[in-house]
Protein backbone atom coordinates (compact mmCIF):
# COMPACT_ATOMS: atom_id res chain seq x y z
CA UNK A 1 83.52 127.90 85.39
CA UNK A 2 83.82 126.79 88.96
CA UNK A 3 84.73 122.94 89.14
CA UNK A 4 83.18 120.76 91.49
CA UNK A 5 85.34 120.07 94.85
CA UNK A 6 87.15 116.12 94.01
CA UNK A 7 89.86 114.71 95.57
CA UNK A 8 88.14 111.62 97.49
CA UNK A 9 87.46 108.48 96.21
CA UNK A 10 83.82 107.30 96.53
CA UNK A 11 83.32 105.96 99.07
CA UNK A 12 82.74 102.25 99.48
CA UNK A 13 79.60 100.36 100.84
CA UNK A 14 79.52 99.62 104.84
CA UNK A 15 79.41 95.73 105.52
CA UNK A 16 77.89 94.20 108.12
CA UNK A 17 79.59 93.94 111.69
CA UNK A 18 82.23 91.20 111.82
CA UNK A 19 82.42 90.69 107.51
CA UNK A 20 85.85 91.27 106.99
CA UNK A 21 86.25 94.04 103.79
CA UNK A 22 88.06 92.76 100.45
CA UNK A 23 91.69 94.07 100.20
CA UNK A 24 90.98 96.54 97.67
CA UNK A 25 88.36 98.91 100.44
CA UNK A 26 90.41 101.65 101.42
CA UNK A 27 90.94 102.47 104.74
CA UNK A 28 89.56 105.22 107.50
CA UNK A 29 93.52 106.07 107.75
CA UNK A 30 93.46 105.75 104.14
CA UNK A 31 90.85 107.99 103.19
CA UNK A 32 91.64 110.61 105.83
CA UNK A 33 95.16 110.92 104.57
CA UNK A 34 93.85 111.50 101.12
CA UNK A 35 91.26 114.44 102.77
CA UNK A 36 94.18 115.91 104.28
CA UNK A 37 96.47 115.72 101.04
CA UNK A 38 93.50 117.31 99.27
CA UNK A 39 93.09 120.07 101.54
CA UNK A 40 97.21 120.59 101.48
CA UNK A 41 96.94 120.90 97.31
CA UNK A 42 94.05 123.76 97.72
CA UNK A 43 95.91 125.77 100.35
CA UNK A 44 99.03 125.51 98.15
CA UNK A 45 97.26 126.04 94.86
CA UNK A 46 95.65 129.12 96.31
CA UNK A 47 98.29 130.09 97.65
CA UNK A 48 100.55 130.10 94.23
CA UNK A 49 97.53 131.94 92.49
CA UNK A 50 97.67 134.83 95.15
CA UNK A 51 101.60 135.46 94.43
CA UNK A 52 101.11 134.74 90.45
CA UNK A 53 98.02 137.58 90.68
CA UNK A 54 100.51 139.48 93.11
CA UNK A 55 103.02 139.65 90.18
CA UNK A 56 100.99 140.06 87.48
CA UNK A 57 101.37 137.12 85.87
CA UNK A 58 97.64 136.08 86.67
CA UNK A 59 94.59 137.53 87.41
CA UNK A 60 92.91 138.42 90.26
CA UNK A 61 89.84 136.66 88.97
CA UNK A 62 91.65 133.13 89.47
CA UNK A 63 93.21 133.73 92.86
CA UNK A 64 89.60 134.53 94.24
CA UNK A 65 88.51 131.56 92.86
CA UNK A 66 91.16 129.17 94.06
CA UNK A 67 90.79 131.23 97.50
CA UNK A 68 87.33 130.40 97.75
CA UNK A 69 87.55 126.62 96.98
CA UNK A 70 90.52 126.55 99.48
CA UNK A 71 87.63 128.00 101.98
CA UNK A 72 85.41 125.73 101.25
CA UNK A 73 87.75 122.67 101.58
CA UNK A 74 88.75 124.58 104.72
CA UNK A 75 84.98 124.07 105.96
CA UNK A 76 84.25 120.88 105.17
CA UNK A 77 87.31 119.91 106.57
CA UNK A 78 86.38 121.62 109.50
CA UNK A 79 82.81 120.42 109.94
CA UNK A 80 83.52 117.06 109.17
CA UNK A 81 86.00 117.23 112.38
CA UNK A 82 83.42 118.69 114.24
CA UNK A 83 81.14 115.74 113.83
CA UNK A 84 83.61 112.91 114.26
CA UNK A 85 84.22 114.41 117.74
CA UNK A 86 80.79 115.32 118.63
CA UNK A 87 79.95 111.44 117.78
CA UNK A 88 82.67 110.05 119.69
CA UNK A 89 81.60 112.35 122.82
CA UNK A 90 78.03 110.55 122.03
CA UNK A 91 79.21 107.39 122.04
CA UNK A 92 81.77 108.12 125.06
CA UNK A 93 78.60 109.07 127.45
CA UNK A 94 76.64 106.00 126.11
CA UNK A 95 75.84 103.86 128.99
CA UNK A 96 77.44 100.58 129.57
CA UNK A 97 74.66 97.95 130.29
């Protein structure tokens, strides 16, 4: 059975502009690193399946599947990117007045 993608923590509630956040919220660095460490473990997980199916010592079956959730981190990964910098372009060509 396929798993459901993890790896982030949830994500906390926005506060209102100028309420500083408790301690304990992580970060935008913080939670960016952990998207990138996440994405790191799938490419290296799927990787190691590939060479264990390559060898014989697992089956094909498993490498497809850790292939296809490395894709699919891949993606989101990608179109989350996407949208940061198409919103920063947005804001960037906002008017100033």
């Amino acid at each position: 059975m396929i798993s459901a993608i993890g790896g982030l923590p949830h994500m906390p509630t926005l506060l209102p502009v100028g309420q500083a956040a408790p301690s304990s919220t992580p970060t935008f660095g913080h939670l960016v690193s952990l998207a990138v460490n996440h994405l790191s473990q799938t490419q290296a997980s799927a990787q190691g399946a590939i060479q264990q199916a390559m060898l014989g010592h697992g089956s094909a079956t498993a490498a497809m599947v850790a292939m296809t959730e490395a894709q699919m981190t891949l993606d989101v990964a990608t179109s989350v990117t996407t949208n940061v910098q198409n919103a920063y372009q947005t804001i960037m060509n906002m008017p100033l007045g």
